[in-house]
C-alpha atoms as a PDB file:
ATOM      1  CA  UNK A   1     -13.546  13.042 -11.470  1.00  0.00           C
ATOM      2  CA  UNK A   2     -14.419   9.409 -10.855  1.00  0.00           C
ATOM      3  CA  UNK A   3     -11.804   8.214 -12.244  1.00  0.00           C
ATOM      4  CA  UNK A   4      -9.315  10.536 -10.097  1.00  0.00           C
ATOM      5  CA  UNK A   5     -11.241   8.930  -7.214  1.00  0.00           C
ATOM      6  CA  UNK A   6     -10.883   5.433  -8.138  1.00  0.00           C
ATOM      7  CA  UNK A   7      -6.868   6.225  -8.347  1.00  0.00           C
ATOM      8  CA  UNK A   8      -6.887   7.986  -5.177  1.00  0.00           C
ATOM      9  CA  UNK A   9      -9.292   5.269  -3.523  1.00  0.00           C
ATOM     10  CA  UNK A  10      -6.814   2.195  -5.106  1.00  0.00           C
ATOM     11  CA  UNK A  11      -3.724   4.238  -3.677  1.00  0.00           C
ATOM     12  CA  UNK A  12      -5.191   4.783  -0.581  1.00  0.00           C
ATOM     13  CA  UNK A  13      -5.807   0.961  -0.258  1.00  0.00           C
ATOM     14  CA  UNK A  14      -2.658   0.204  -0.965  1.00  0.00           C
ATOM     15  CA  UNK A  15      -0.739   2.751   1.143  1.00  0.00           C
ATOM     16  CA  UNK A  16      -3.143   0.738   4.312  1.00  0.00           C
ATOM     17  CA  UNK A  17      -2.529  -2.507   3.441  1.00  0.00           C
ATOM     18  CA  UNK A  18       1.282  -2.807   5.613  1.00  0.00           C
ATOM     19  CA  UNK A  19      -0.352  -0.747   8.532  1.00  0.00           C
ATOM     20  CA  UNK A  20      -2.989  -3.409   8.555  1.00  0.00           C
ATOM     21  CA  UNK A  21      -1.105  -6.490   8.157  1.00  0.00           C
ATOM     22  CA  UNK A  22       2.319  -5.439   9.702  1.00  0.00           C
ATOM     23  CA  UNK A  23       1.569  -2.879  12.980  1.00  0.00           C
ATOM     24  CA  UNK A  24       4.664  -3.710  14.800  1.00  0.00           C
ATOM     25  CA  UNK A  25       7.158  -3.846  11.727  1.00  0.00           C
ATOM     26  CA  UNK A  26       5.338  -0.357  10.539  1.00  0.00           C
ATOM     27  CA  UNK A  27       6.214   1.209  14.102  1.00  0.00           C
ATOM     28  CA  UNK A  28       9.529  -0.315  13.467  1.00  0.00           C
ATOM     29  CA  UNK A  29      10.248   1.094  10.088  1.00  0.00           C
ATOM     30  CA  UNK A  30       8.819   4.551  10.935  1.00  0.00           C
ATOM     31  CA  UNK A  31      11.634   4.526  14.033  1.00  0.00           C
ATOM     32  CA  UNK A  32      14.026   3.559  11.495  1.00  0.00           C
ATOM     33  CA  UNK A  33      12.987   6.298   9.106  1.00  0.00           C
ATOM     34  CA  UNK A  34      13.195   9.081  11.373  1.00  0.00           C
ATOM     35  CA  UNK A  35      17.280   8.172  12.077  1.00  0.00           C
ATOM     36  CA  UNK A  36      17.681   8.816   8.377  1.00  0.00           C
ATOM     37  CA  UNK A  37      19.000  12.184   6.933  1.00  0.00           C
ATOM     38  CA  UNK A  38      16.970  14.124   5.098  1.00  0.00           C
ATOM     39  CA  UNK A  39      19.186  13.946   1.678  1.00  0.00           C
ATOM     40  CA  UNK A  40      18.514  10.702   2.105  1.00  0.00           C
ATOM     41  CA  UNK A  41      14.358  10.590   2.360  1.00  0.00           C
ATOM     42  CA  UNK A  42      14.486  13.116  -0.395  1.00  0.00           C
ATOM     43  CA  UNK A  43      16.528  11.213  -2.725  1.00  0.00           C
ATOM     44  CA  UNK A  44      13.571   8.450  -2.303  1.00  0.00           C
ATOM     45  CA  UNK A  45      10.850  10.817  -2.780  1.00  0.00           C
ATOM     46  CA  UNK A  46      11.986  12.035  -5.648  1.00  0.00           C
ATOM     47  CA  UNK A  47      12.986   8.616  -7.415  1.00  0.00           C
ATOM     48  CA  UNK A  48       8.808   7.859  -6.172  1.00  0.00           C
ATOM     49  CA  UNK A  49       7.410  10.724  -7.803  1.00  0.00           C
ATOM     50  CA  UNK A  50       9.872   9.877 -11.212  1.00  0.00           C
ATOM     51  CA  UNK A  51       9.048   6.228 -11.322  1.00  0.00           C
ATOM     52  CA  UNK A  52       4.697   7.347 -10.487  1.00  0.00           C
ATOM     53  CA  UNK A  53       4.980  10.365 -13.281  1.00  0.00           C
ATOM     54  CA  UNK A  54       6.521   7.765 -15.793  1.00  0.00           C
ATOM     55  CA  UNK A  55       4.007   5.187 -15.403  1.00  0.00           C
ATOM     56  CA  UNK A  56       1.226   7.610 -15.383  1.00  0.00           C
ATOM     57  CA  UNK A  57       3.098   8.535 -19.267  1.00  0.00           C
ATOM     58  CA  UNK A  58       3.402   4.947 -19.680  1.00  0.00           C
ATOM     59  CA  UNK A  59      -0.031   4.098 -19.203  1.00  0.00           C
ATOM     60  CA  UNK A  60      -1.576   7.430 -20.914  1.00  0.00           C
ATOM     61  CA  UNK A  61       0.588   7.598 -24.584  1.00  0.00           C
ATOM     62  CA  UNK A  62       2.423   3.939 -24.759  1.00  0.00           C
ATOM     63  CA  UNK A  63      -0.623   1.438 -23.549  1.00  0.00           C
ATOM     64  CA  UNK A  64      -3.019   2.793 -25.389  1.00  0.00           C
END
């Protein structure tokens, strides 16, 4: 369990980090995002969750 809390504390962190440096270009890129189909957003989602679920296999049976 803490380690499932350090990941989601780490990814929390890092989601933050553009909405604390960047407000105005985050406001900007959320406009910009909401013009874009939904194909489109899906097609990214999905290539995030591939490229996360292979580096959680990379870093569980390969690294160690």
């Amino acid at each position: 369990m803490a380690y499932f809390l350090s990941v989601l504390g780490l990814a929390l962190i890092i989601e933050g980090i553009p909405y604390f440096a960047f407000p105005g270009k985050m406001k900007s890129w959320m406009e910009q995002i909401q013009k874009m189909p939904d194909r489109v957003l899906r097609i990214f989602g999905l290539a995030a969750m591939t490229i996360g679920l292979m580096l959680i296999y990379i870093s569980l049976n390969v690294l160690r």
